[in-house]
C-alpha atoms as a PDB file:
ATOM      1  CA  UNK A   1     -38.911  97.826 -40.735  1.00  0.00           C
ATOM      2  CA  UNK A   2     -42.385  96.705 -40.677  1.00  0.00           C
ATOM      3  CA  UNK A   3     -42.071  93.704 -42.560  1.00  0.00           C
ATOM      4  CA  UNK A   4     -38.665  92.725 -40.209  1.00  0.00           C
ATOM      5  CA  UNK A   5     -41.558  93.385 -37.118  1.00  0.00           C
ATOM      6  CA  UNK A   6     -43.749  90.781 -38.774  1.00  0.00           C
ATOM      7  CA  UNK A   7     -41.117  88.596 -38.957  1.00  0.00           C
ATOM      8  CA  UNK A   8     -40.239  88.572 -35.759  1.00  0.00           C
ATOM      9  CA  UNK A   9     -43.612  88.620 -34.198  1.00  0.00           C
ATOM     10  CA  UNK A  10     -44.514  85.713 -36.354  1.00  0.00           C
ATOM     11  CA  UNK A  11     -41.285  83.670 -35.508  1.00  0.00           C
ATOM     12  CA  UNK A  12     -42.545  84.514 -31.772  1.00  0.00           C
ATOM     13  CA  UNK A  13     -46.073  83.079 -32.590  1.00  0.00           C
ATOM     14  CA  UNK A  14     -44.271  80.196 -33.838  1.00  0.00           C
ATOM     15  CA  UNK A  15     -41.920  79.385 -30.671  1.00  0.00           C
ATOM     16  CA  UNK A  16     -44.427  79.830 -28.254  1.00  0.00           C
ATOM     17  CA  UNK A  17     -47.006  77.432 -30.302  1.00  0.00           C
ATOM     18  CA  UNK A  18     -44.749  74.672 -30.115  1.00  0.00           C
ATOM     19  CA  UNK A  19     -43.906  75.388 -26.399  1.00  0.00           C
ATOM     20  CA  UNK A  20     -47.541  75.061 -25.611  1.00  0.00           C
ATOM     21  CA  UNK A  21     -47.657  71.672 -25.040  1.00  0.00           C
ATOM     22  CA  UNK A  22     -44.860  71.518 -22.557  1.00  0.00           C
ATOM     23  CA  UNK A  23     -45.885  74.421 -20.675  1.00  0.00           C
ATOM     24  CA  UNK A  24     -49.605  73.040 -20.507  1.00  0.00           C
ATOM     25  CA  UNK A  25     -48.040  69.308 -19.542  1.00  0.00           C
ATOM     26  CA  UNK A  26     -46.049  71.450 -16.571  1.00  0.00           C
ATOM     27  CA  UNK A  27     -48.985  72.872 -15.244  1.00  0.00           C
ATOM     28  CA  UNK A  28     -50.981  70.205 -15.509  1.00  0.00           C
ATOM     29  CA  UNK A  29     -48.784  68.189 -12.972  1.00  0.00           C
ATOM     30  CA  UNK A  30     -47.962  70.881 -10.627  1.00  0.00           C
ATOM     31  CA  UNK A  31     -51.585  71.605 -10.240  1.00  0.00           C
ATOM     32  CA  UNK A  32     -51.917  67.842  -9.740  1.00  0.00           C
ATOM     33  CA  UNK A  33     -49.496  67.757  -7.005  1.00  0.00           C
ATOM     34  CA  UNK A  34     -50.214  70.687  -5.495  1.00  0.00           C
ATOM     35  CA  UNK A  35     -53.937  70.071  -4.899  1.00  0.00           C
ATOM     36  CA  UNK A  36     -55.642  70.105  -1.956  1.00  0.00           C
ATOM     37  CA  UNK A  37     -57.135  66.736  -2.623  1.00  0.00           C
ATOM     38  CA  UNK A  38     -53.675  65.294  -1.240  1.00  0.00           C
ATOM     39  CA  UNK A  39     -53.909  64.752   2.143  1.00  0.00           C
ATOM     40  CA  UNK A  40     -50.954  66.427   4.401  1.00  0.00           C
ATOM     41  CA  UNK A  41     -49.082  63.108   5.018  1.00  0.00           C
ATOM     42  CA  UNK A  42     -48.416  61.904   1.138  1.00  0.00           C
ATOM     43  CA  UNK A  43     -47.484  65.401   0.416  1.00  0.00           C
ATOM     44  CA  UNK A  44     -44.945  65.514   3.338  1.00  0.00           C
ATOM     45  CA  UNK A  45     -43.231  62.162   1.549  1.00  0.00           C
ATOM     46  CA  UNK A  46     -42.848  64.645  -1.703  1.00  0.00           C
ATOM     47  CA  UNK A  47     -39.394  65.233  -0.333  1.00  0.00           C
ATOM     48  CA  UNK A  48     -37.888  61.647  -0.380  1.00  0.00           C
ATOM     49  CA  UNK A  49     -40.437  60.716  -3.453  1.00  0.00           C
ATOM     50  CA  UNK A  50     -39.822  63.777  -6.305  1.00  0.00           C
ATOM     51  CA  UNK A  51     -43.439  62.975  -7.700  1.00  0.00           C
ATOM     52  CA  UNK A  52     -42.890  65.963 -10.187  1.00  0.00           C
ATOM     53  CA  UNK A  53     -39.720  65.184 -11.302  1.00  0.00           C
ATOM     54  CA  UNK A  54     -39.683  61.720 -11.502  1.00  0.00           C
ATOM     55  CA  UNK A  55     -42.750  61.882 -13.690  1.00  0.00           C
ATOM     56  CA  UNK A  56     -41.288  64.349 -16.096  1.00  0.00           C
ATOM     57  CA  UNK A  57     -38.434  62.257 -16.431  1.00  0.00           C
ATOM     58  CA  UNK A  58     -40.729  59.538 -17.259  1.00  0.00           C
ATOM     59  CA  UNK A  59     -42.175  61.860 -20.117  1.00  0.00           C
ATOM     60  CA  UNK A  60     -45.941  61.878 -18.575  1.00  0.00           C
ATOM     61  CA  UNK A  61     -48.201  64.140 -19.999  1.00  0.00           C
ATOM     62  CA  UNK A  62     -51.987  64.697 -19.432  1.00  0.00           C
ATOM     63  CA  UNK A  63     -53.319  63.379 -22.906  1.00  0.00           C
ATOM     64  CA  UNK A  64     -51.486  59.631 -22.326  1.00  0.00           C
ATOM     65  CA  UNK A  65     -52.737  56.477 -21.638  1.00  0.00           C
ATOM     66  CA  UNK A  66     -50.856  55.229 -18.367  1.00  0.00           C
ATOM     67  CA  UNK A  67     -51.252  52.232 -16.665  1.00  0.00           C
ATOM     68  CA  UNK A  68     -49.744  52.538 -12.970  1.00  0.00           C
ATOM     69  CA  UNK A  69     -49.091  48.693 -11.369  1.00  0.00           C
ATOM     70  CA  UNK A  70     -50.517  47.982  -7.638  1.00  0.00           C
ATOM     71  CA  UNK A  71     -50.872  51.721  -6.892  1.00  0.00           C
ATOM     72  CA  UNK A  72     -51.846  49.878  -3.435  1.00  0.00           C
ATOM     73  CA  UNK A  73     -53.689  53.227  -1.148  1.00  0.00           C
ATOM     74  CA  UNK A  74     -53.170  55.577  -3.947  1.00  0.00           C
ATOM     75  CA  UNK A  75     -50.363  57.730  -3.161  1.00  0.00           C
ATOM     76  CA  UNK A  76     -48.939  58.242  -6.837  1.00  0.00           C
ATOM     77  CA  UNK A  77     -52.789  57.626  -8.435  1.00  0.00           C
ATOM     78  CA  UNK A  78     -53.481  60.914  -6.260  1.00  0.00           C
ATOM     79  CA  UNK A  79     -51.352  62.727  -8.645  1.00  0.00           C
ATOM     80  CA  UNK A  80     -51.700  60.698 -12.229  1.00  0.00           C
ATOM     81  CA  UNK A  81     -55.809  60.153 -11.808  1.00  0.00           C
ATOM     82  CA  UNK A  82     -56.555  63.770 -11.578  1.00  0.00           C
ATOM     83  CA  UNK A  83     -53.845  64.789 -13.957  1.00  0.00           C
ATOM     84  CA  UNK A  84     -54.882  62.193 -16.429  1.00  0.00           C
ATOM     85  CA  UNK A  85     -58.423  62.517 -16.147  1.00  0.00           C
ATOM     86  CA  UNK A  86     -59.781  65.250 -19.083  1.00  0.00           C
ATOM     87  CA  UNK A  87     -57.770  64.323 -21.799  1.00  0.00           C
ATOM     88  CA  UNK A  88     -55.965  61.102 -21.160  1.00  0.00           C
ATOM     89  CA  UNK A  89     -56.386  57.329 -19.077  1.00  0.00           C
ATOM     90  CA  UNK A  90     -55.684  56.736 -16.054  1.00  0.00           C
ATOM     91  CA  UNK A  91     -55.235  52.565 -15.387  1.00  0.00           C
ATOM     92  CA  UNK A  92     -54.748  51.357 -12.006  1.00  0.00           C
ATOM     93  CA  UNK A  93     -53.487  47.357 -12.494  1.00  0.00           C
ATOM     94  CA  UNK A  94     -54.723  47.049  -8.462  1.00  0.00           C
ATOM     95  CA  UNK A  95     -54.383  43.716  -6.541  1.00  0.00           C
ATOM     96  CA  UNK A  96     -55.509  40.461  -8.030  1.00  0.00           C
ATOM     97  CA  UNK A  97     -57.418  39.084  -5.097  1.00  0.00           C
ATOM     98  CA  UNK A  98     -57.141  35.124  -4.407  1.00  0.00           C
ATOM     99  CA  UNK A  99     -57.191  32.239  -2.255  1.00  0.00           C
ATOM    100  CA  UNK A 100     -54.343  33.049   0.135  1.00  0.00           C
ATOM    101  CA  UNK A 101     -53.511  36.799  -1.053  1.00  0.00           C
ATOM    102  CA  UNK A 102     -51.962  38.912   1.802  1.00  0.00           C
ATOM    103  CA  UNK A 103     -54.592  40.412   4.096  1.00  0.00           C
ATOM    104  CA  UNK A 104     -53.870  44.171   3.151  1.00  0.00           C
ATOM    105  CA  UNK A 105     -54.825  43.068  -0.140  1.00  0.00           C
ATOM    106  CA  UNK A 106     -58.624  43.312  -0.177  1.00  0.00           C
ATOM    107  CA  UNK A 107     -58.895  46.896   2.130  1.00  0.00           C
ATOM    108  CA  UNK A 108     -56.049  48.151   0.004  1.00  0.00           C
ATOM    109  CA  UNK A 109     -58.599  47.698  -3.253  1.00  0.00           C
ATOM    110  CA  UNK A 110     -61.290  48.482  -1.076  1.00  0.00           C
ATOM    111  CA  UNK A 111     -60.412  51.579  -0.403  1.00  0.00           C
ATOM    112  CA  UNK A 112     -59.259  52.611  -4.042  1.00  0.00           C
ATOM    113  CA  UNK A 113     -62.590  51.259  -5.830  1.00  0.00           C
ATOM    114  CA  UNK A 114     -64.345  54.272  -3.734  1.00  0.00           C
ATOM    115  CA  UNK A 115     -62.168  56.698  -4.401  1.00  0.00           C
ATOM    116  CA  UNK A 116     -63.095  55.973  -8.024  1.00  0.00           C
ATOM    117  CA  UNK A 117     -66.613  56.178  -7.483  1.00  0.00           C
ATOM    118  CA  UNK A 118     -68.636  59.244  -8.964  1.00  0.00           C
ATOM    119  CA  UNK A 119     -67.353  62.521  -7.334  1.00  0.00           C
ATOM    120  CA  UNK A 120     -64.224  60.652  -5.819  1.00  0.00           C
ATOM    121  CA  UNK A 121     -60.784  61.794  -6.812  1.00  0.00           C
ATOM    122  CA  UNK A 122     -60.037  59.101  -9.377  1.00  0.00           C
ATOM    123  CA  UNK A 123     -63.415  59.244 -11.257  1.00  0.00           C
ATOM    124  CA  UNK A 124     -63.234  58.207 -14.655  1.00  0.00           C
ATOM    125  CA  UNK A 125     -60.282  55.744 -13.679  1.00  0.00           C
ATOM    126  CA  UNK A 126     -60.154  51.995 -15.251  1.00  0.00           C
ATOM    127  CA  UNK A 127     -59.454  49.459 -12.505  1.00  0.00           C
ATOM    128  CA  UNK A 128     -58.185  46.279 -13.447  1.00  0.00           C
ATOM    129  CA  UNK A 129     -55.977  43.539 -11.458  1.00  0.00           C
ATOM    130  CA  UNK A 130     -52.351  42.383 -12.042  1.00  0.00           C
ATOM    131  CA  UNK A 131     -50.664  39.601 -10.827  1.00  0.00           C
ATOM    132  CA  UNK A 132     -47.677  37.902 -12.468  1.00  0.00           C
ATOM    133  CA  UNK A 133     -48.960  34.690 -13.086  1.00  0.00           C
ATOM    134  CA  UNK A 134     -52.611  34.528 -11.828  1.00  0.00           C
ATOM    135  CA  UNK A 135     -53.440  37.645 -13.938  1.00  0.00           C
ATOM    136  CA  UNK A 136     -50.960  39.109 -16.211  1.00  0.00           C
ATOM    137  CA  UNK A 137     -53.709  41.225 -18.612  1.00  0.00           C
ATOM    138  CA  UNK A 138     -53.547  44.840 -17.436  1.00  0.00           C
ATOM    139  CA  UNK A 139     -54.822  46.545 -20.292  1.00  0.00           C
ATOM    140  CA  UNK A 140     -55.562  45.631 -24.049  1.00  0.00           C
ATOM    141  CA  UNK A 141     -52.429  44.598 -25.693  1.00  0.00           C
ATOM    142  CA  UNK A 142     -50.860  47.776 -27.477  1.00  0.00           C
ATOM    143  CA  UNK A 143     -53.411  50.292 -25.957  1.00  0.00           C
ATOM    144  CA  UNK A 144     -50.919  51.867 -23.161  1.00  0.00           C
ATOM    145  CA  UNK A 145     -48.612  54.851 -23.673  1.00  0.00           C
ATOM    146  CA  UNK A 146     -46.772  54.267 -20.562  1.00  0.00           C
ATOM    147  CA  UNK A 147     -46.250  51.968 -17.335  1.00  0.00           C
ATOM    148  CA  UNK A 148     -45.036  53.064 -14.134  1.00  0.00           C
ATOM    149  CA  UNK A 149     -44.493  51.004 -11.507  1.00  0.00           C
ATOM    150  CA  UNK A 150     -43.199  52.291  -8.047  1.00  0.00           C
ATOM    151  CA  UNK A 151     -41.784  49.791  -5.123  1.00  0.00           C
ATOM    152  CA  UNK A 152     -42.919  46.626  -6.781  1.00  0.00           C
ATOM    153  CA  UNK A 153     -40.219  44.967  -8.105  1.00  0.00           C
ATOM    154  CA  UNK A 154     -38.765  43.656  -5.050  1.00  0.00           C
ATOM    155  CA  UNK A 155     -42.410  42.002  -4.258  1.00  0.00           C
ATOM    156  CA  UNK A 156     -42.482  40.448  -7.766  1.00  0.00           C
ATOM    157  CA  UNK A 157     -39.086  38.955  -6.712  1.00  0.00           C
ATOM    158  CA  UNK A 158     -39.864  37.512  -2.984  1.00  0.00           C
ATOM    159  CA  UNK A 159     -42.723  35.996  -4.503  1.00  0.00           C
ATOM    160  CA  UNK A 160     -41.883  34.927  -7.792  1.00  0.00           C
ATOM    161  CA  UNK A 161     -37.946  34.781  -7.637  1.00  0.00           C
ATOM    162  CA  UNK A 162     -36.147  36.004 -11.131  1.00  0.00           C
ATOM    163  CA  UNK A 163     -39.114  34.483 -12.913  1.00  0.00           C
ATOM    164  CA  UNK A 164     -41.610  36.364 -11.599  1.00  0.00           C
ATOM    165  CA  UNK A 165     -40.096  39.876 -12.451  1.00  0.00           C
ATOM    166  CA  UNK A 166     -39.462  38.809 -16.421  1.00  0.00           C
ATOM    167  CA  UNK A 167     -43.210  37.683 -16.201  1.00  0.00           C
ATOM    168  CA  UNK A 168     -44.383  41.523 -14.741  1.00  0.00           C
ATOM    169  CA  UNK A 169     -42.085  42.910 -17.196  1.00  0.00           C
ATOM    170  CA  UNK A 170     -43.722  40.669 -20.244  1.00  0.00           C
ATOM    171  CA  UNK A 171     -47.050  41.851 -19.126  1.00  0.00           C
ATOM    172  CA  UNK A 172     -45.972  45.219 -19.236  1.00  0.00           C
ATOM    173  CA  UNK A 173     -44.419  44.988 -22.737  1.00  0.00           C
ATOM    174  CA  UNK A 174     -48.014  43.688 -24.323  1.00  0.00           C
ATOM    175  CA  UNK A 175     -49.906  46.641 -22.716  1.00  0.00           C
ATOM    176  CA  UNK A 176     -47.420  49.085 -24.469  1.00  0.00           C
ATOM    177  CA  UNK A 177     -47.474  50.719 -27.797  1.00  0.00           C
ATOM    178  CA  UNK A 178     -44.546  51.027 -29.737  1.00  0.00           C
ATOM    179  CA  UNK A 179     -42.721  53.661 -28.272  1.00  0.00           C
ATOM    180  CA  UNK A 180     -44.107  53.196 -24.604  1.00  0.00           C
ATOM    181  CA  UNK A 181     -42.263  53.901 -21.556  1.00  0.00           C
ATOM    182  CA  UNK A 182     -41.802  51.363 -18.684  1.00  0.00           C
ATOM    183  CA  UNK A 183     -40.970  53.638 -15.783  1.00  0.00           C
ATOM    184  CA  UNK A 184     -39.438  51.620 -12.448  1.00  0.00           C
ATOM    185  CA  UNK A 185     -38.677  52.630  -9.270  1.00  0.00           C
ATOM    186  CA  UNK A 186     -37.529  50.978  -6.807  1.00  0.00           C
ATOM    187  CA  UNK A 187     -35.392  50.309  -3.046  1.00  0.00           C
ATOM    188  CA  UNK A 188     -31.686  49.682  -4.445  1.00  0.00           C
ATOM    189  CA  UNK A 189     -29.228  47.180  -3.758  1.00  0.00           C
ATOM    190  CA  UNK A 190     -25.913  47.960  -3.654  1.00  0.00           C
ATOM    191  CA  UNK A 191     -23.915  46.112  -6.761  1.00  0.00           C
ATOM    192  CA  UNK A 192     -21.651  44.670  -4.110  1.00  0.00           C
ATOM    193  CA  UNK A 193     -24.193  43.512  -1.429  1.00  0.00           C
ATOM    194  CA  UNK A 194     -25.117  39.194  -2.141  1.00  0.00           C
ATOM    195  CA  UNK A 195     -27.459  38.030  -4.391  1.00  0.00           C
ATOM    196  CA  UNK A 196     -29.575  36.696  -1.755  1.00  0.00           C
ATOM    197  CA  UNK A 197     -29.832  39.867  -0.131  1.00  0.00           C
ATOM    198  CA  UNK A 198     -32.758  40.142  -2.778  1.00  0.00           C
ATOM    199  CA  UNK A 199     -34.569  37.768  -1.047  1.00  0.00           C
ATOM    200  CA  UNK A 200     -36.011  39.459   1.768  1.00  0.00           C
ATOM    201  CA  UNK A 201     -34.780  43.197   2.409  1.00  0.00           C
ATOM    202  CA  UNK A 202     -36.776  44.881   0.076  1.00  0.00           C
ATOM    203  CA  UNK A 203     -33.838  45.990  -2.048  1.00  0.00           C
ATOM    204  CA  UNK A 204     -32.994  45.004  -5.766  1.00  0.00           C
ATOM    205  CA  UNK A 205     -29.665  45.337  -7.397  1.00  0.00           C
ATOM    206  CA  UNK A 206     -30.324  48.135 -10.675  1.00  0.00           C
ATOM    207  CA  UNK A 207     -28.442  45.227 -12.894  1.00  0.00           C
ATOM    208  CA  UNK A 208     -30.507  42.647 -11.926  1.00  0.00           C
ATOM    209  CA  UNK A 209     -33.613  45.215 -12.778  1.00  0.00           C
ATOM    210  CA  UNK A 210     -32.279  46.001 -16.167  1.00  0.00           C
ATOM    211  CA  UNK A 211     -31.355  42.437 -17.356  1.00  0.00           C
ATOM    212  CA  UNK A 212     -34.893  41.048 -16.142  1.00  0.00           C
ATOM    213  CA  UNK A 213     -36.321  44.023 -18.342  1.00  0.00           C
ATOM    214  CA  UNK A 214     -34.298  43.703 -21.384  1.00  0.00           C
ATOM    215  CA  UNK A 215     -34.937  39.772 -21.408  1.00  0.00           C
ATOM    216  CA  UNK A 216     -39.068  40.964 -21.869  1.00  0.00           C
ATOM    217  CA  UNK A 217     -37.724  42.890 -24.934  1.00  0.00           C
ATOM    218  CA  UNK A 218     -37.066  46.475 -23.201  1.00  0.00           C
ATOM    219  CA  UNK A 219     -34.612  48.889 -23.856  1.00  0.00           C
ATOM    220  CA  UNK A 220     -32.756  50.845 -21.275  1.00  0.00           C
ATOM    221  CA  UNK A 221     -32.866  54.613 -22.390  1.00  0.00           C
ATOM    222  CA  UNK A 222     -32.379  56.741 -19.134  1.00  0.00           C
ATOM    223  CA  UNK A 223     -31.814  56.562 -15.668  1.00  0.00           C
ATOM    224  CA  UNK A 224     -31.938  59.407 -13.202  1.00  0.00           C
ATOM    225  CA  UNK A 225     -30.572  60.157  -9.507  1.00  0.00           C
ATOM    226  CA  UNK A 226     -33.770  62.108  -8.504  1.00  0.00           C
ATOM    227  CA  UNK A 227     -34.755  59.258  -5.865  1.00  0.00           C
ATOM    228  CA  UNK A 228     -31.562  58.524  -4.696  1.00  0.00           C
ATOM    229  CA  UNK A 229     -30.320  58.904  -0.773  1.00  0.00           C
ATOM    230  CA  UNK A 230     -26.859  58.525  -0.444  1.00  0.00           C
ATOM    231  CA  UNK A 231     -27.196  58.375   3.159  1.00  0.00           C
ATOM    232  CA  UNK A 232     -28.926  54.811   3.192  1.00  0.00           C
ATOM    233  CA  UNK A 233     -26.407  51.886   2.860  1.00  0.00           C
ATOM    234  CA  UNK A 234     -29.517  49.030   2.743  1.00  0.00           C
ATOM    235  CA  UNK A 235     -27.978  47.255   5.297  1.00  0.00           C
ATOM    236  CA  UNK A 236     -30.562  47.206   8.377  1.00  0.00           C
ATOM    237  CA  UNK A 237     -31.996  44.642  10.542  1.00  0.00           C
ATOM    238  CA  UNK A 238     -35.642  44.813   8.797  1.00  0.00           C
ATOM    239  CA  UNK A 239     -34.536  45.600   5.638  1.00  0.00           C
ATOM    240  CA  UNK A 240     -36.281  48.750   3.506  1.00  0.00           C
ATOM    241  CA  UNK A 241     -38.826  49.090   6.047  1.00  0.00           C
ATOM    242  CA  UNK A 242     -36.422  49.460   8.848  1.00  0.00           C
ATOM    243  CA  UNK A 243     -36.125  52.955   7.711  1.00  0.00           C
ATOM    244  CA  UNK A 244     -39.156  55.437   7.372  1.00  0.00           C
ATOM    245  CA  UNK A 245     -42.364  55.530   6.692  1.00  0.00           C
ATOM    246  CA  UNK A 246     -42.285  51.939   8.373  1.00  0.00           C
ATOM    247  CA  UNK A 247     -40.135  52.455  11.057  1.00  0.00           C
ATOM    248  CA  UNK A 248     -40.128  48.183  12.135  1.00  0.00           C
ATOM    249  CA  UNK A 249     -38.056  48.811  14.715  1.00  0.00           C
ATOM    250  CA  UNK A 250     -40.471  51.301  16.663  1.00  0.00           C
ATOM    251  CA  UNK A 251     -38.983  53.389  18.904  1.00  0.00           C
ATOM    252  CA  UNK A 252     -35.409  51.490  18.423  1.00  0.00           C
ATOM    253  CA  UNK A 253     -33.126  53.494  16.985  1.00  0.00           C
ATOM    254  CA  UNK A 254     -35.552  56.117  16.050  1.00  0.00           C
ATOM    255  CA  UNK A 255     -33.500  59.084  15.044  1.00  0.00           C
ATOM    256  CA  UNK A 256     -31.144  57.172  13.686  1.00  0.00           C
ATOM    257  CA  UNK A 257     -33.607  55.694  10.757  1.00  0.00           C
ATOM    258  CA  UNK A 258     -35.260  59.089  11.259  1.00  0.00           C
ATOM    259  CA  UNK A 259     -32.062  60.827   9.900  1.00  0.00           C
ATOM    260  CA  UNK A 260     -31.119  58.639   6.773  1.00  0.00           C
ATOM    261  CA  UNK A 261     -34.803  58.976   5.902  1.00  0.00           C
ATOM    262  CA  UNK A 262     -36.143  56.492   3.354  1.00  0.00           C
ATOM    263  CA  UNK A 263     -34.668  54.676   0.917  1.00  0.00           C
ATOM    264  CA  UNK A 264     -32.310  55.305  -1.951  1.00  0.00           C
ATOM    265  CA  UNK A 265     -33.750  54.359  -4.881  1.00  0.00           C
ATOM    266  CA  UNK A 266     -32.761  53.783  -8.748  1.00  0.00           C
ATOM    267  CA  UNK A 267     -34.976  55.649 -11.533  1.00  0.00           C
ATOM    268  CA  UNK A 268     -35.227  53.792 -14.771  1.00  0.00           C
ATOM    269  CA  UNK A 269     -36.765  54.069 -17.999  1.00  0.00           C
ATOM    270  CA  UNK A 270     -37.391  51.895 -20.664  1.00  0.00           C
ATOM    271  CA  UNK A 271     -38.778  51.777 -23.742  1.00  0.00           C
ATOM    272  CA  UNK A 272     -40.665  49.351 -26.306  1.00  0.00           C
ATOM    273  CA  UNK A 273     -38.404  49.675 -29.611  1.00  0.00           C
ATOM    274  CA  UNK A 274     -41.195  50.920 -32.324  1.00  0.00           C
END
């Protein structure tokens, strides 16, 4: 009976051991989300933006290397610099700044360089710039164990067209191990809507997404609903930022945008075949 008890206790020991490292990962986020070092307003936007979830299903855990492109005021680097900070990296590939850049450019990195100061909330974080032509190094070549990039694709591609978006996504690949994960999210087209609506509303068809990232030499390995909102249709006078937080149209329609809430977005993740 007493050796049976061993048995058992020791297969216990065993289970639990290997379950450490998920439950530790777990907490590690929801503490990171939870904290009162995110302000009232970017938690509010949990609802429509999943942080938790979407970065499990990305596979994030608190001992990676993780490069996050144009985290722009810092609403996802709120989250992954803390989280990151003891036993992992936390990169933030912020705005390249050059002749003609878009004004928000420079108080946008402004603004992030002293949060990373000593004592600021992303202490310890590595700052470096991307851009998809003008500076495509975000991090030594093989050193990153992931790459998440959240509302940017649709930038690369008013700027840049279809090359622009294979150049991000070649950047990307070089920063990764073998292994890494390229996590995108992003406004999304309907398959149905024209080409051109790519141009200007903010939204980008998921096909178009997944062909520009298997062309850098990515492979398509999940894809989740967890940002999705079947209520917006991506047909609205200002495109994505009709709807909220932007709210273009002011007091226009108001409730209406109010009530679809923001956007419905695809969830994808890729990885770099080993």
């Amino acid at each position: 009976m007493k050796t049976t008890m061993r048995v058992v206790a020791a297969s216990l020991l065993a289970v639990s051991a290997s379950l450490a490292p998920v439950i530790a990962s777990a907490d590690a986020l929801t503490d990171a989300v939870k904290s009162e070092s995110r302000s009232a307003a970017n938690k509010a936007r949990d609802e429509y933006r999943h942080p938790q979830q979407t970065l499990r299903f990305f596979g994030i855990e608190p001992d990676m290397t993780v490069v996050e492109i144009w985290p722009g005021g810092g609403w996802y680097a709120d989250i992954l610099a803390p989280m990151l900070k003891d036993d992992g990296d936390y990169v933030a590939a912020h705005f390249f700044m050059f002749d003609g850049a878009p004004r928000y450019y420079e108080p946008s990195l402004k603004g992030f360089k002293e949060k990373a100061q000593e004592g600021g909330i992303y202490e310890g974080a590595t700052i470096t710039a991307f851009h998809p032509s003008k500076s495509p190094e975000i991090a030594p070549d093989g050193s990153a164990d992931a790459v998440l990039t959240f509302r940017n694709v649709h930038n690369w591609y008013m700027g840049g067209g279809k090359d622009g978006v294979t150049a991000s996504f070649k950047s990307f690949y070089k920063a990764l191990k073998p292994g890494g994960v390229l996590g995108v999210v992003d406004h999304a087209l309907p398959e149905s809507a024209a080409d051109d609506a790519m141009k200007s509303s903010g939204y980008m068809k998921k096909s178009f997404v997944i062909d520009a990232a298997e062309a850098a030499g990515f492979k398509l390995v999940a894809e989740s609903a967890v940002n999705a909102n079947p209520l917006d249709n991506a047909d609205h006078p200002k495109g994505v930022w009709t709807l909220p937080p932007s709210m273009s149209l002011g007091e226009t329609d108001q409730e209406k945008y109010l009530s679809i809430g923001e956007s419905n977005r695809m969830t994808l993740k890729f990885v770099k075949p080993e």
